[in-house]
PDB file of N, CA and C in Angstrom:
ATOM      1  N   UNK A   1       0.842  -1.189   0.000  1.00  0.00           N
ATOM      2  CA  UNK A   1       0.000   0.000   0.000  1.00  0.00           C
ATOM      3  C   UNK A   1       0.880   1.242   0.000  1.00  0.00           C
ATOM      4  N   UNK A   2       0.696   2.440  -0.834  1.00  0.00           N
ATOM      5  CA  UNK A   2       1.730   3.379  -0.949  1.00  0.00           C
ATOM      6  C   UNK A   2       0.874   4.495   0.390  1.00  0.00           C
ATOM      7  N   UNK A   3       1.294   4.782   1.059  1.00  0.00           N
ATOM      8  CA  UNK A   3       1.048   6.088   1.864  1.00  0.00           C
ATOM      9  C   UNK A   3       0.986   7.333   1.109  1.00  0.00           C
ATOM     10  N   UNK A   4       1.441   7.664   0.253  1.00  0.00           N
ATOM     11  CA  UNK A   4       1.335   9.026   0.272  1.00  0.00           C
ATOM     12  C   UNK A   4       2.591   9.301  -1.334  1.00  0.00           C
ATOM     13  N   UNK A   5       1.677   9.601  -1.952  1.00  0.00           N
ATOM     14  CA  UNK A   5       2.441  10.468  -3.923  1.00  0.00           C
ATOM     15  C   UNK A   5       3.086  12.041  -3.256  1.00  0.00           C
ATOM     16  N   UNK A   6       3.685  12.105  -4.173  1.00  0.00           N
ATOM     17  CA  UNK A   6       4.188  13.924  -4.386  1.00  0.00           C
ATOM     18  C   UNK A   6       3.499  14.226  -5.196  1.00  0.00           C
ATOM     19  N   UNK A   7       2.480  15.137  -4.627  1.00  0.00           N
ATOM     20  CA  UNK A   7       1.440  15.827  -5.539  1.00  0.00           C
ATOM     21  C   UNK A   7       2.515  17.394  -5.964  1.00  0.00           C
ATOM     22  N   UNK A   8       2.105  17.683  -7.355  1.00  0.00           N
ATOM     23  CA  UNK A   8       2.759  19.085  -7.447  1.00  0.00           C
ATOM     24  C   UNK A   8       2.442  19.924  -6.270  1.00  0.00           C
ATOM     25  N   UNK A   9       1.529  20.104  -5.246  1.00  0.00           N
ATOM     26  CA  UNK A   9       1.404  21.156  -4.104  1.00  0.00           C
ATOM     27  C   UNK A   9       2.579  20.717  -3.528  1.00  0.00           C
ATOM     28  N   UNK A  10       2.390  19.255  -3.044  1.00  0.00           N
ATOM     29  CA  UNK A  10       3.531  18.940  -2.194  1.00  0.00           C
ATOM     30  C   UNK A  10       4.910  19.807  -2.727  1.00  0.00           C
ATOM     31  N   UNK A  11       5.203  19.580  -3.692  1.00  0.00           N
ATOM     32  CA  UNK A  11       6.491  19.732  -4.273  1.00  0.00           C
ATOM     33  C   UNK A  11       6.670  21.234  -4.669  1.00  0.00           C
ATOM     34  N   UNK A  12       5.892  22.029  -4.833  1.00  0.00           N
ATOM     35  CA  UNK A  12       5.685  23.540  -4.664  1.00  0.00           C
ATOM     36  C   UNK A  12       6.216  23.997  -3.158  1.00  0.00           C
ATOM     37  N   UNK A  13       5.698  23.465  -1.962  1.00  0.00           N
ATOM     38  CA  UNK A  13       6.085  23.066  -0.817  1.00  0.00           C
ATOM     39  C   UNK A  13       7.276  23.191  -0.790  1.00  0.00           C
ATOM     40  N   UNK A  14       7.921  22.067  -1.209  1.00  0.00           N
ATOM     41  CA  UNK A  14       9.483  21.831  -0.688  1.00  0.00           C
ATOM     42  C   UNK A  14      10.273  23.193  -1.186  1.00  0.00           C
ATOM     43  N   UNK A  15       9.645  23.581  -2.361  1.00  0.00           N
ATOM     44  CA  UNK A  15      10.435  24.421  -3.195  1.00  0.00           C
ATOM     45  C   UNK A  15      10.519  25.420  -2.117  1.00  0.00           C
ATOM     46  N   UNK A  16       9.280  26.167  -2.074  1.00  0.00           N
ATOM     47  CA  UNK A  16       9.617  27.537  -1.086  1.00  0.00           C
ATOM     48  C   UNK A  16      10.012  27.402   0.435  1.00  0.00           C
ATOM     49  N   UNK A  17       9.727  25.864   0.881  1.00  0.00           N
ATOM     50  CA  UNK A  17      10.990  25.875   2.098  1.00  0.00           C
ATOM     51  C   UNK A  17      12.109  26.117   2.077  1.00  0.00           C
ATOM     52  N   UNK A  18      12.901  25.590   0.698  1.00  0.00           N
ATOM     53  CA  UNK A  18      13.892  25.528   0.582  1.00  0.00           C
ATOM     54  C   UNK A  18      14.626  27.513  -0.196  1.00  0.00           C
ATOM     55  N   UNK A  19      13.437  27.780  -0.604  1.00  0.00           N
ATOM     56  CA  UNK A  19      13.680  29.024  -1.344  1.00  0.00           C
ATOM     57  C   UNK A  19      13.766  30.278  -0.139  1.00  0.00           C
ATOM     58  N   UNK A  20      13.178  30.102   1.537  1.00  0.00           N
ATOM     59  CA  UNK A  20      13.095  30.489   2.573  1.00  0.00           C
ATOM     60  C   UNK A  20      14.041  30.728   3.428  1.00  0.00           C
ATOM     61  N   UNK A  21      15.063  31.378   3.398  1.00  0.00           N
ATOM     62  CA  UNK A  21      16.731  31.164   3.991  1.00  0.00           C
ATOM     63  C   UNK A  21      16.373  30.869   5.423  1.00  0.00           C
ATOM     64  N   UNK A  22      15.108  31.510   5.997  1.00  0.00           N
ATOM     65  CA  UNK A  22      15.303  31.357   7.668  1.00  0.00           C
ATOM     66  C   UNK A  22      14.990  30.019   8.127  1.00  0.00           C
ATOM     67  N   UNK A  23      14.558  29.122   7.538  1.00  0.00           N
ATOM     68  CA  UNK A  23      14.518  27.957   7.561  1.00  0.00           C
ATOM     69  C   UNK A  23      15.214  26.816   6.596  1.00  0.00           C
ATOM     70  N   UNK A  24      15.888  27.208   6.124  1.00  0.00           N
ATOM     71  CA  UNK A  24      16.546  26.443   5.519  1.00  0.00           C
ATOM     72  C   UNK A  24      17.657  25.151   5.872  1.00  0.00           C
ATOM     73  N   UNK A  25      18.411  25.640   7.285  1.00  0.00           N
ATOM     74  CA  UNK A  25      19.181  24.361   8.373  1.00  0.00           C
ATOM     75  C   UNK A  25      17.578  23.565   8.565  1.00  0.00           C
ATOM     76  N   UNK A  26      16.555  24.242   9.316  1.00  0.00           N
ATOM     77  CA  UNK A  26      15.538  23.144   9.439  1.00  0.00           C
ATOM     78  C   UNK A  26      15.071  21.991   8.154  1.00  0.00           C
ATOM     79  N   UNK A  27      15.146  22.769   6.889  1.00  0.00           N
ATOM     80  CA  UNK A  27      15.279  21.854   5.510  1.00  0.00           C
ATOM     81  C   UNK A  27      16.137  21.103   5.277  1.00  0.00           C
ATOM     82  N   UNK A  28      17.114  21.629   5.799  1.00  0.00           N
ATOM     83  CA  UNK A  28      18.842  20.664   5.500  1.00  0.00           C
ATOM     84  C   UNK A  28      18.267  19.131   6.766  1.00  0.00           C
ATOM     85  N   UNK A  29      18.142  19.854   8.427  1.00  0.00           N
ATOM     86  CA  UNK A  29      17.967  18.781   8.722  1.00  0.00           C
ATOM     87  C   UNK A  29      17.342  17.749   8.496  1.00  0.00           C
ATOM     88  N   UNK A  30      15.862  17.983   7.809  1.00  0.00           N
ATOM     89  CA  UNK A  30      14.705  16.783   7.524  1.00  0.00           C
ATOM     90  C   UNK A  30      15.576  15.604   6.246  1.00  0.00           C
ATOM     91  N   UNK A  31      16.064  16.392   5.423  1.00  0.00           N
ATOM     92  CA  UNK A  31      16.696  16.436   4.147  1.00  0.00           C
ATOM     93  C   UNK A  31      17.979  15.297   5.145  1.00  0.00           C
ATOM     94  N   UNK A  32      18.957  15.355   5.674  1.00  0.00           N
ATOM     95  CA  UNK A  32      19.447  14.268   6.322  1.00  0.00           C
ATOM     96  C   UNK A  32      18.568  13.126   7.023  1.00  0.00           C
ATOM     97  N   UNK A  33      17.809  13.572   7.784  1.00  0.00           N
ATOM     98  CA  UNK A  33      17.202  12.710   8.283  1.00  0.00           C
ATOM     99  C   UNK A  33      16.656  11.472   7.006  1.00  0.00           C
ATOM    100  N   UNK A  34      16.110  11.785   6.134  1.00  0.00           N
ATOM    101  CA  UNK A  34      15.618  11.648   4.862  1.00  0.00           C
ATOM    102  C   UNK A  34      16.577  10.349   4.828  1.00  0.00           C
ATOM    103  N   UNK A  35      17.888  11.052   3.949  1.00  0.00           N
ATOM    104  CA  UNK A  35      19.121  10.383   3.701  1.00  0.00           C
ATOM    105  C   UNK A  35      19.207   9.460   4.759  1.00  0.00           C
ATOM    106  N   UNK A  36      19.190   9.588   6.006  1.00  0.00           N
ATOM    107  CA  UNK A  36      19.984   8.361   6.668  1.00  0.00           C
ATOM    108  C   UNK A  36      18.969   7.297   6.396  1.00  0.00           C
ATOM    109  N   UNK A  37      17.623   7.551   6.393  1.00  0.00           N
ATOM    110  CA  UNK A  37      16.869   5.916   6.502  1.00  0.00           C
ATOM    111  C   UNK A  37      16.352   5.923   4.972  1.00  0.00           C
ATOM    112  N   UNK A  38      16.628   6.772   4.191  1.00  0.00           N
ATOM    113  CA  UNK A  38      16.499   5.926   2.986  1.00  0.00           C
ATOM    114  C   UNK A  38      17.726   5.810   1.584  1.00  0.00           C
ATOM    115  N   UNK A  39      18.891   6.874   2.026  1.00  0.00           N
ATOM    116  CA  UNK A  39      19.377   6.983   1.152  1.00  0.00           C
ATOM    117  C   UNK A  39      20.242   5.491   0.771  1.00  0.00           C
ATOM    118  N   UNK A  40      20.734   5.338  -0.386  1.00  0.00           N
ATOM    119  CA  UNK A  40      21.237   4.609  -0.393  1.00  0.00           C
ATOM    120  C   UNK A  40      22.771   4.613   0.221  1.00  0.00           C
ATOM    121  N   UNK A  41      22.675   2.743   0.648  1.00  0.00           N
ATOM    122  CA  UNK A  41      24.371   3.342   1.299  1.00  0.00           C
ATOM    123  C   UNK A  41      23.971   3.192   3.023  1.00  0.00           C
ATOM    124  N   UNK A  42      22.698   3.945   3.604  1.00  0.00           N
ATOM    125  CA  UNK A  42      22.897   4.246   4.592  1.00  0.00           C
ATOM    126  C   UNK A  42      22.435   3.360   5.712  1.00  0.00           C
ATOM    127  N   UNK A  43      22.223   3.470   7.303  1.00  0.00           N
ATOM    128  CA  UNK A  43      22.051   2.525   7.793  1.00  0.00           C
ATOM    129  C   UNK A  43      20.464   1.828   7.719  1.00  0.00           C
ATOM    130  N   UNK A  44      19.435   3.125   6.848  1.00  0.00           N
ATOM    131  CA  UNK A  44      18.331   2.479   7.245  1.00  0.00           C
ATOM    132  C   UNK A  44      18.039   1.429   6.076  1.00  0.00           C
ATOM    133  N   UNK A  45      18.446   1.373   5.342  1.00  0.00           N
ATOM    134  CA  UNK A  45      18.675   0.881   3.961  1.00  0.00           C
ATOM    135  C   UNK A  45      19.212  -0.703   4.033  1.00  0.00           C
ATOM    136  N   UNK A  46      20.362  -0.314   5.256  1.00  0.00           N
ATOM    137  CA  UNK A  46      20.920  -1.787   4.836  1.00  0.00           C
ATOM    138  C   UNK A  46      19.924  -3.101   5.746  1.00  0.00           C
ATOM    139  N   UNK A  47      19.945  -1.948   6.659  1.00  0.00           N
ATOM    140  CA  UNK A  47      19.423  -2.862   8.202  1.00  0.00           C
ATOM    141  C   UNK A  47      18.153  -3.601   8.005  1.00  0.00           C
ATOM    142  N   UNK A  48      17.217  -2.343   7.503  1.00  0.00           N
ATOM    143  CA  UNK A  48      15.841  -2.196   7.579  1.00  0.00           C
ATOM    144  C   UNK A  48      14.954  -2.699   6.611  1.00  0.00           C
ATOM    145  N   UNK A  49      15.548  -2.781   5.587  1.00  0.00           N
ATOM    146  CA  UNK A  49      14.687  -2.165   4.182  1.00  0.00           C
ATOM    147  C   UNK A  49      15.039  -3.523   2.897  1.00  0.00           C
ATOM    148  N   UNK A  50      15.600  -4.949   3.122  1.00  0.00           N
ATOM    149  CA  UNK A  50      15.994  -5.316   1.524  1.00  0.00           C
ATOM    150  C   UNK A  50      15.207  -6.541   2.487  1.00  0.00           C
ATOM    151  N   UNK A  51      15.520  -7.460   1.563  1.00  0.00           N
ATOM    152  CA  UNK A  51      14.711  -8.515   1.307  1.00  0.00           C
ATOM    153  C   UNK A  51      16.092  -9.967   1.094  1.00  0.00           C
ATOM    154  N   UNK A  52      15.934 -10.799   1.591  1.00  0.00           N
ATOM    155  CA  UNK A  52      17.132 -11.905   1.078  1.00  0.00           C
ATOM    156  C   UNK A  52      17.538 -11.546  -0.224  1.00  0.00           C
ATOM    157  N   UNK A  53      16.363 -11.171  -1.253  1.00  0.00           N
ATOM    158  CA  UNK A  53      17.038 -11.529  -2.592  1.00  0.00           C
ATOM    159  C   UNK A  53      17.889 -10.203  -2.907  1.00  0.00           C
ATOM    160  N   UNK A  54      17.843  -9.309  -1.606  1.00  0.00           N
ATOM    161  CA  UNK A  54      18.591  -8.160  -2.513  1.00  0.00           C
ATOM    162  C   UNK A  54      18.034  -6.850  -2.772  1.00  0.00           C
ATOM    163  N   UNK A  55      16.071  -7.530  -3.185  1.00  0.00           N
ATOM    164  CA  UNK A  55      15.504  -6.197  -3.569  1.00  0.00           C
ATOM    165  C   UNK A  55      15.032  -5.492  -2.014  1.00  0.00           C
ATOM    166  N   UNK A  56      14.614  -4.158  -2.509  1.00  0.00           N
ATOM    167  CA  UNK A  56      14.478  -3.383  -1.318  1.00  0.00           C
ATOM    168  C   UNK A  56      12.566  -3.250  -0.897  1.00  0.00           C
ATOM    169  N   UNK A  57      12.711  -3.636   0.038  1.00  0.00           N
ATOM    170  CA  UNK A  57      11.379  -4.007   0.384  1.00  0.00           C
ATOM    171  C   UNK A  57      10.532  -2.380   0.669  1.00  0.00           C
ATOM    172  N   UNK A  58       9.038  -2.893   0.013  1.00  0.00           N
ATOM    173  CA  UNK A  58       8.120  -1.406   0.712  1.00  0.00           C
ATOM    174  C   UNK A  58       8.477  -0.614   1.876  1.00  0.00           C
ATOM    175  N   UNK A  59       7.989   0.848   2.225  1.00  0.00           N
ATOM    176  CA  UNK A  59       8.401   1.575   3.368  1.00  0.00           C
ATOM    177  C   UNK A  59       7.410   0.922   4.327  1.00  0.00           C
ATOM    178  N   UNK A  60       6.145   0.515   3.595  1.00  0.00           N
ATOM    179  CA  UNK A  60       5.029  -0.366   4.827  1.00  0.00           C
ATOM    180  C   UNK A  60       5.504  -1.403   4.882  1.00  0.00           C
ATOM    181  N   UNK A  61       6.381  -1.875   4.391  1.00  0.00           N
ATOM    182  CA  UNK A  61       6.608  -3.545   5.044  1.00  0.00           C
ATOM    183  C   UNK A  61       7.756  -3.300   5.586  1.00  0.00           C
ATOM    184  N   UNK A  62       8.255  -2.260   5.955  1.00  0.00           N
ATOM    185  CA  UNK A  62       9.617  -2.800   6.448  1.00  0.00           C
ATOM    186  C   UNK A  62       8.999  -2.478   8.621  1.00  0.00           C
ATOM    187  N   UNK A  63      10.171  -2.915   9.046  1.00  0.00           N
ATOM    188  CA  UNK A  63      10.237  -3.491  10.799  1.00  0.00           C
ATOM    189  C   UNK A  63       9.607  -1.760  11.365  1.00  0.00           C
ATOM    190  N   UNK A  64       9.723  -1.119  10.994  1.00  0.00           N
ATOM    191  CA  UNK A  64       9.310   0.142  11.285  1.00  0.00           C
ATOM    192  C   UNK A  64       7.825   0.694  11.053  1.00  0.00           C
ATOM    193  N   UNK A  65       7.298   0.091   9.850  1.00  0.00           N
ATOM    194  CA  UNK A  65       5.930  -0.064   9.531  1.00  0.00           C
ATOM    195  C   UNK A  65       4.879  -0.504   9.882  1.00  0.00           C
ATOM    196  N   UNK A  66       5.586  -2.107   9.877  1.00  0.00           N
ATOM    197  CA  UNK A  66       4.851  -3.519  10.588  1.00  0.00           C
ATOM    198  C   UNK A  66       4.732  -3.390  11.925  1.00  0.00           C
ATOM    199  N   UNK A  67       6.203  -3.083  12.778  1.00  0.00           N
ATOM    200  CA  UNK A  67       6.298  -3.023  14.139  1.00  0.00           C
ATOM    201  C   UNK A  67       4.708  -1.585  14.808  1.00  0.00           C
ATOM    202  N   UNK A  68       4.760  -0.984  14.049  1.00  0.00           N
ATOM    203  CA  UNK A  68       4.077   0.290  14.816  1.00  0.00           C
ATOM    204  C   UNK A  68       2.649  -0.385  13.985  1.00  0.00           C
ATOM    205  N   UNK A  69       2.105  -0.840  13.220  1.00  0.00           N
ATOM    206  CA  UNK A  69       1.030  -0.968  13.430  1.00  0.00           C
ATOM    207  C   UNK A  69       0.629  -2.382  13.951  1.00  0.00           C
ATOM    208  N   UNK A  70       1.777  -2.672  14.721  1.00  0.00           N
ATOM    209  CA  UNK A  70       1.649  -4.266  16.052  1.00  0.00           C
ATOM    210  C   UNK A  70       1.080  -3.013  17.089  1.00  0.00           C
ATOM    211  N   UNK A  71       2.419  -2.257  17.618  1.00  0.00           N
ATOM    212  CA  UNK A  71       2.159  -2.109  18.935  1.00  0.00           C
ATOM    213  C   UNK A  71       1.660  -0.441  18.962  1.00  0.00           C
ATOM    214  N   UNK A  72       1.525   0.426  17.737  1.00  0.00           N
ATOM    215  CA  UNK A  72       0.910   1.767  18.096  1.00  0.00           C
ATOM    216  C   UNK A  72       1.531   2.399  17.875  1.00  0.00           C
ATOM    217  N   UNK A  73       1.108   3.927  17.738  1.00  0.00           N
ATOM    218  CA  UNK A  73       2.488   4.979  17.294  1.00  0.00           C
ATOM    219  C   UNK A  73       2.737   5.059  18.792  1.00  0.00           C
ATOM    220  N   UNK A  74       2.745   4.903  20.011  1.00  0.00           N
ATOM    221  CA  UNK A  74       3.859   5.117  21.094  1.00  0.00           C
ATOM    222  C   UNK A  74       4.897   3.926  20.965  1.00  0.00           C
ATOM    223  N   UNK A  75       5.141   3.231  20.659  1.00  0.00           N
ATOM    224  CA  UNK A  75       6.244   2.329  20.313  1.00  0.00           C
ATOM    225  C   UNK A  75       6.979   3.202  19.683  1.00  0.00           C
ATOM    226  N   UNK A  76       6.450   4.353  18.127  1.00  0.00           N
ATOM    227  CA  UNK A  76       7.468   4.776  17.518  1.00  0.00           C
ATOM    228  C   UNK A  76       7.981   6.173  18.433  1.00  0.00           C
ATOM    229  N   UNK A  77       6.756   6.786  19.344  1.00  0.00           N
ATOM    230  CA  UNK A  77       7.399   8.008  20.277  1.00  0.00           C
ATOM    231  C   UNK A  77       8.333   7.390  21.041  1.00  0.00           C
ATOM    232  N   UNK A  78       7.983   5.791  21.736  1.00  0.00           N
ATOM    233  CA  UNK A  78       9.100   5.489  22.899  1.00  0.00           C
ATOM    234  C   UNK A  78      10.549   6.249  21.903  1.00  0.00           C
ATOM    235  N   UNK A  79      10.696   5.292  21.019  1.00  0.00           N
ATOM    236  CA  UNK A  79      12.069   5.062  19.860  1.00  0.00           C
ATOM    237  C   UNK A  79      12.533   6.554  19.943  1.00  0.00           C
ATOM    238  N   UNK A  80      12.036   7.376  19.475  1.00  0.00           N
ATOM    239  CA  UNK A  80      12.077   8.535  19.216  1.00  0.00           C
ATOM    240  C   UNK A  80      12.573   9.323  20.790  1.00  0.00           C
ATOM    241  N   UNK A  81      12.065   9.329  21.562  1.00  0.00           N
ATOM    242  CA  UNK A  81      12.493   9.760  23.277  1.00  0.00           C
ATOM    243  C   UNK A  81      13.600   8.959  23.601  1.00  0.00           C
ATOM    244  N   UNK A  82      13.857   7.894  23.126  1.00  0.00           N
ATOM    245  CA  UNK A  82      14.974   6.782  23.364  1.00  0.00           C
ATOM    246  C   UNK A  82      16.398   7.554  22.981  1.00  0.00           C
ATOM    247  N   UNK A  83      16.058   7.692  21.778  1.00  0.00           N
ATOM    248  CA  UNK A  83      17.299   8.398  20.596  1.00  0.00           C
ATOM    249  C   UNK A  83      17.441   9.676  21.310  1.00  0.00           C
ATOM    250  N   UNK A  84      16.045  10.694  21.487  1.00  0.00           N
ATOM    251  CA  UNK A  84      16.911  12.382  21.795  1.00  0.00           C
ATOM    252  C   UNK A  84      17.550  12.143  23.590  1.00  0.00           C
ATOM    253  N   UNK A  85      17.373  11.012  24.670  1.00  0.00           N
ATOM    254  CA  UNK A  85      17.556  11.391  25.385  1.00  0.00           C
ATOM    255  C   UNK A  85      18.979  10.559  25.094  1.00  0.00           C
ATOM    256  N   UNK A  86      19.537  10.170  24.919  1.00  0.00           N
ATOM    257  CA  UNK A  86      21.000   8.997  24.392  1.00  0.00           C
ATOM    258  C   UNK A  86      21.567   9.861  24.093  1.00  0.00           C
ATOM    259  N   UNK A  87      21.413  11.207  22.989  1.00  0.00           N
ATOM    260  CA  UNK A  87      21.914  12.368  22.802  1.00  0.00           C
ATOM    261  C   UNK A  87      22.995  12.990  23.464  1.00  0.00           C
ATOM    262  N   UNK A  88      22.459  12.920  24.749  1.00  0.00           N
ATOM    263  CA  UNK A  88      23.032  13.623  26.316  1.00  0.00           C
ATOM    264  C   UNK A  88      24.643  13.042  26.511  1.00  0.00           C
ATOM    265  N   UNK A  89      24.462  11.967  26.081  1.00  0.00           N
ATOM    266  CA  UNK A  89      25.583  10.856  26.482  1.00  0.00           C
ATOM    267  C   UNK A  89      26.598  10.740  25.274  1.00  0.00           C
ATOM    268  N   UNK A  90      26.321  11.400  24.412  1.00  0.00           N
ATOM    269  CA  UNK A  90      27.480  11.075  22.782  1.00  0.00           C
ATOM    270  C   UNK A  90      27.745  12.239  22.282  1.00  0.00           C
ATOM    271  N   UNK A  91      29.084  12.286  21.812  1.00  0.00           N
ATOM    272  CA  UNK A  91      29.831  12.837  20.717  1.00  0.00           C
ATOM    273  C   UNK A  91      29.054  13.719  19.665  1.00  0.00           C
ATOM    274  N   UNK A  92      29.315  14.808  19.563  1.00  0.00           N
ATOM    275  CA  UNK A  92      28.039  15.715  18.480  1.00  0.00           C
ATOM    276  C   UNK A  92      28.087  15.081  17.392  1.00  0.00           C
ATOM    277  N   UNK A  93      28.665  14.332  16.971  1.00  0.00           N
ATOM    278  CA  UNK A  93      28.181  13.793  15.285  1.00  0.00           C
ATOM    279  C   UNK A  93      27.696  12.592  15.745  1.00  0.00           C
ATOM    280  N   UNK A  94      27.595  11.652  16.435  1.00  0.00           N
ATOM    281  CA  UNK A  94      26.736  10.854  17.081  1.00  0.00           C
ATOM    282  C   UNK A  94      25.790  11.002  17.404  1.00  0.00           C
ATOM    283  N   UNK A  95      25.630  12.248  18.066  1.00  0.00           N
ATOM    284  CA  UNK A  95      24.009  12.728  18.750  1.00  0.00           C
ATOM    285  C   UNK A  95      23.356  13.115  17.204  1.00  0.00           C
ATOM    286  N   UNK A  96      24.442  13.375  16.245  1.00  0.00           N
ATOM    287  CA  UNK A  96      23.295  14.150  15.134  1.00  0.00           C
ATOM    288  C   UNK A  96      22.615  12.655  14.547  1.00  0.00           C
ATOM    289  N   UNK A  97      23.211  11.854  14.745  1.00  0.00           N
ATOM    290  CA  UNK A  97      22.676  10.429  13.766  1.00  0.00           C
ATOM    291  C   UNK A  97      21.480  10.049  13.983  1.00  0.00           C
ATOM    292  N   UNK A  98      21.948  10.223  15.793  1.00  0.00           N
ATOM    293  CA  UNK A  98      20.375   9.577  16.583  1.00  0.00           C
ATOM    294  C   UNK A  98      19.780  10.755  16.676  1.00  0.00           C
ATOM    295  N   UNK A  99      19.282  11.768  15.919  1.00  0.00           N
ATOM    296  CA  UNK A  99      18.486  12.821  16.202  1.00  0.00           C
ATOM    297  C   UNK A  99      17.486  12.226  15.072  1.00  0.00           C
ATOM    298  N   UNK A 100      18.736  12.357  13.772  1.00  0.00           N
ATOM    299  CA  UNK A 100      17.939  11.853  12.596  1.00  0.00           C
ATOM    300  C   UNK A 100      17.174  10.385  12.524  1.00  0.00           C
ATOM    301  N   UNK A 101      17.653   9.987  13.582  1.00  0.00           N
ATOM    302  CA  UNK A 101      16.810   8.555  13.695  1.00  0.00           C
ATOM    303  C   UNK A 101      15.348   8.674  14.210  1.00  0.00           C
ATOM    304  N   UNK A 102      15.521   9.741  15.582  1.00  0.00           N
ATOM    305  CA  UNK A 102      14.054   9.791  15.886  1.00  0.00           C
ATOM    306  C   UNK A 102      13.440  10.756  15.200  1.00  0.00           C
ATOM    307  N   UNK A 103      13.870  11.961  13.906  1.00  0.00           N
ATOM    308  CA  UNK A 103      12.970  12.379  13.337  1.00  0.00           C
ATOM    309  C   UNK A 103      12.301  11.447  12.416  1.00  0.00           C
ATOM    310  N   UNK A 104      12.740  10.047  11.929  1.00  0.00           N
ATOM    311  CA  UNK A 104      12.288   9.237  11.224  1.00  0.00           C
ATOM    312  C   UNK A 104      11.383   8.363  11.565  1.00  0.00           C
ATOM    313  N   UNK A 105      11.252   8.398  13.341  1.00  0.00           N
ATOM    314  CA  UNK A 105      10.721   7.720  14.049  1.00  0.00           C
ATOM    315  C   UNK A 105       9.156   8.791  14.061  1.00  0.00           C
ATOM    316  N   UNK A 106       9.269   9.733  14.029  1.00  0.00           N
ATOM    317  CA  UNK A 106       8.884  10.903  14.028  1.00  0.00           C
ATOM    318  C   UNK A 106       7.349  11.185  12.836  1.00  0.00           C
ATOM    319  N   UNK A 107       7.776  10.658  11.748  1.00  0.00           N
ATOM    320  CA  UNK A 107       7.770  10.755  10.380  1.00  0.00           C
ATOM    321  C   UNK A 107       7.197   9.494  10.245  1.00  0.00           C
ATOM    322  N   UNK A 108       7.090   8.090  10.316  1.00  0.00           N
ATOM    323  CA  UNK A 108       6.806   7.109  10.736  1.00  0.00           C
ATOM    324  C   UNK A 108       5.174   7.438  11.128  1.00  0.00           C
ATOM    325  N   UNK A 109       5.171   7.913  12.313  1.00  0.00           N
ATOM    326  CA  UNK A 109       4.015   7.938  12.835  1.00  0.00           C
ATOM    327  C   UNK A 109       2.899   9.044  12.394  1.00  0.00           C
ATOM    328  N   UNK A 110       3.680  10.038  11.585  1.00  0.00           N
ATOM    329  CA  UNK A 110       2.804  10.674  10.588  1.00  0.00           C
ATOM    330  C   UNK A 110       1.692  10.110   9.114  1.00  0.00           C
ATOM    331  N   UNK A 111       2.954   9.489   9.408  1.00  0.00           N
ATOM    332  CA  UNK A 111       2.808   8.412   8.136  1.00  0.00           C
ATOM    333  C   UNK A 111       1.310   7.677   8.349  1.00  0.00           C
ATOM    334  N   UNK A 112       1.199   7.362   9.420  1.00  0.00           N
ATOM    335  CA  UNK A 112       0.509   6.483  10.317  1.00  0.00           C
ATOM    336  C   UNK A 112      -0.870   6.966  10.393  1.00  0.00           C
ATOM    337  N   UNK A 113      -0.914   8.030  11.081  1.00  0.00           N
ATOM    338  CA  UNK A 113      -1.895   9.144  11.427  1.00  0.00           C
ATOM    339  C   UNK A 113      -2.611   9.108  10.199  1.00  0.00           C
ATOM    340  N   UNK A 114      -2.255   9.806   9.202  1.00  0.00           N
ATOM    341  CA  UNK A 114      -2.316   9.800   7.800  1.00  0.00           C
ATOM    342  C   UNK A 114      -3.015   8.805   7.064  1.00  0.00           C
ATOM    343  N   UNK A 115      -2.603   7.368   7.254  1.00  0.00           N
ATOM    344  CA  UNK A 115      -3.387   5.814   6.880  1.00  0.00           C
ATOM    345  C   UNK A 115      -4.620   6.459   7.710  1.00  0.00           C
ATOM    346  N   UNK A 116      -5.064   6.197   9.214  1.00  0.00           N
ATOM    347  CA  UNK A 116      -5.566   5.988   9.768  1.00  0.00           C
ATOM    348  C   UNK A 116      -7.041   6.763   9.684  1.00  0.00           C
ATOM    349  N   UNK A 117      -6.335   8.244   8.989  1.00  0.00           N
ATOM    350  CA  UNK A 117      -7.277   9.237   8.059  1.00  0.00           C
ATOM    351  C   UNK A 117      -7.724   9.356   6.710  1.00  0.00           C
ATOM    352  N   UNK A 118      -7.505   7.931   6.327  1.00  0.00           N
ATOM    353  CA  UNK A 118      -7.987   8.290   5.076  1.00  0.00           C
ATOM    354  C   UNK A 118      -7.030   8.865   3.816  1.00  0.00           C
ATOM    355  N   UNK A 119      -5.752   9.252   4.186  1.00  0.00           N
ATOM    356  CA  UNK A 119      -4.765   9.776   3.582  1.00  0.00           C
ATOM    357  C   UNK A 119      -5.406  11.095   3.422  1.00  0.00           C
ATOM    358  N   UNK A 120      -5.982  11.616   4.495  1.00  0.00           N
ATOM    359  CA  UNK A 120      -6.277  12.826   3.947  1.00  0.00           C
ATOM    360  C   UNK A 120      -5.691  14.469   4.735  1.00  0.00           C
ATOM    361  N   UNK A 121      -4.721  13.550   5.813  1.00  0.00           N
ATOM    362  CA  UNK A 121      -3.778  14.781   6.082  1.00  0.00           C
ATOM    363  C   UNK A 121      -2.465  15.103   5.613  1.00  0.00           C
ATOM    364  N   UNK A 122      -1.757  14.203   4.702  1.00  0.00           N
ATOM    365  CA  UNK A 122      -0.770  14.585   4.267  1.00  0.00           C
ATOM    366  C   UNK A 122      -0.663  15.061   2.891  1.00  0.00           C
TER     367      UNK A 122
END
């Protein structure tokens, strides 16, 4: 089941976030976050996301998908409170990894919300 197309609004969207200088680190960050769990290469990709044969499995079927509609989007807030409070304890390019982890965790449960409506908030 696909969650959610890039409608041209959407993508009009990104444009003038990105065309917006005062927000633009907030664009950069989502924009990593992005990259780590789907880019290729990265950890969410390898861990999360393929299949024995190689190919790369749906964003709804993967352990992040399945898992939260087992146990609820607070499974994906625990994850998410897990990661920013671990923060405290690591190295700034460490804390940035697990930031981007729970904005994905974050994003996840939007995702979620979203099914649960009909696809009619995103």
């Amino acid at each position: 089941m696909q969650i959610h197309q890039l409608s041209p609004d959407n993508v009009k969207d990104l444009e003038q976030l990105k065309a917006n200088p005062t927000y633009s680190m907030l664009a950069l960050a989502f924009r990593l976050a992005f990259e780590q769990t789907a880019g290729a290469g990265h950890k969410g990709i390898e861990r999360h996301a393929m299949n024995e044969d190689g190919t790369q499995l749906e964003y709804d079927d993967q352990p992040i998908s399945v898992f939260s509609k087992s146990f609820g989007n607070g499974s994906l807030y625990y994850q998410a409170a897990k990661k920013m409070e671990e923060t405290s304890r690591l190295e700034p390019q460490q804390a940035m990894e697990e930031l981007k982890g729970a904005m994905c965790y974050i994003g996840r449960a939007m995702c979620n919300l979203n099914q649960e409506n009909n696809g009619e908030l995103l």
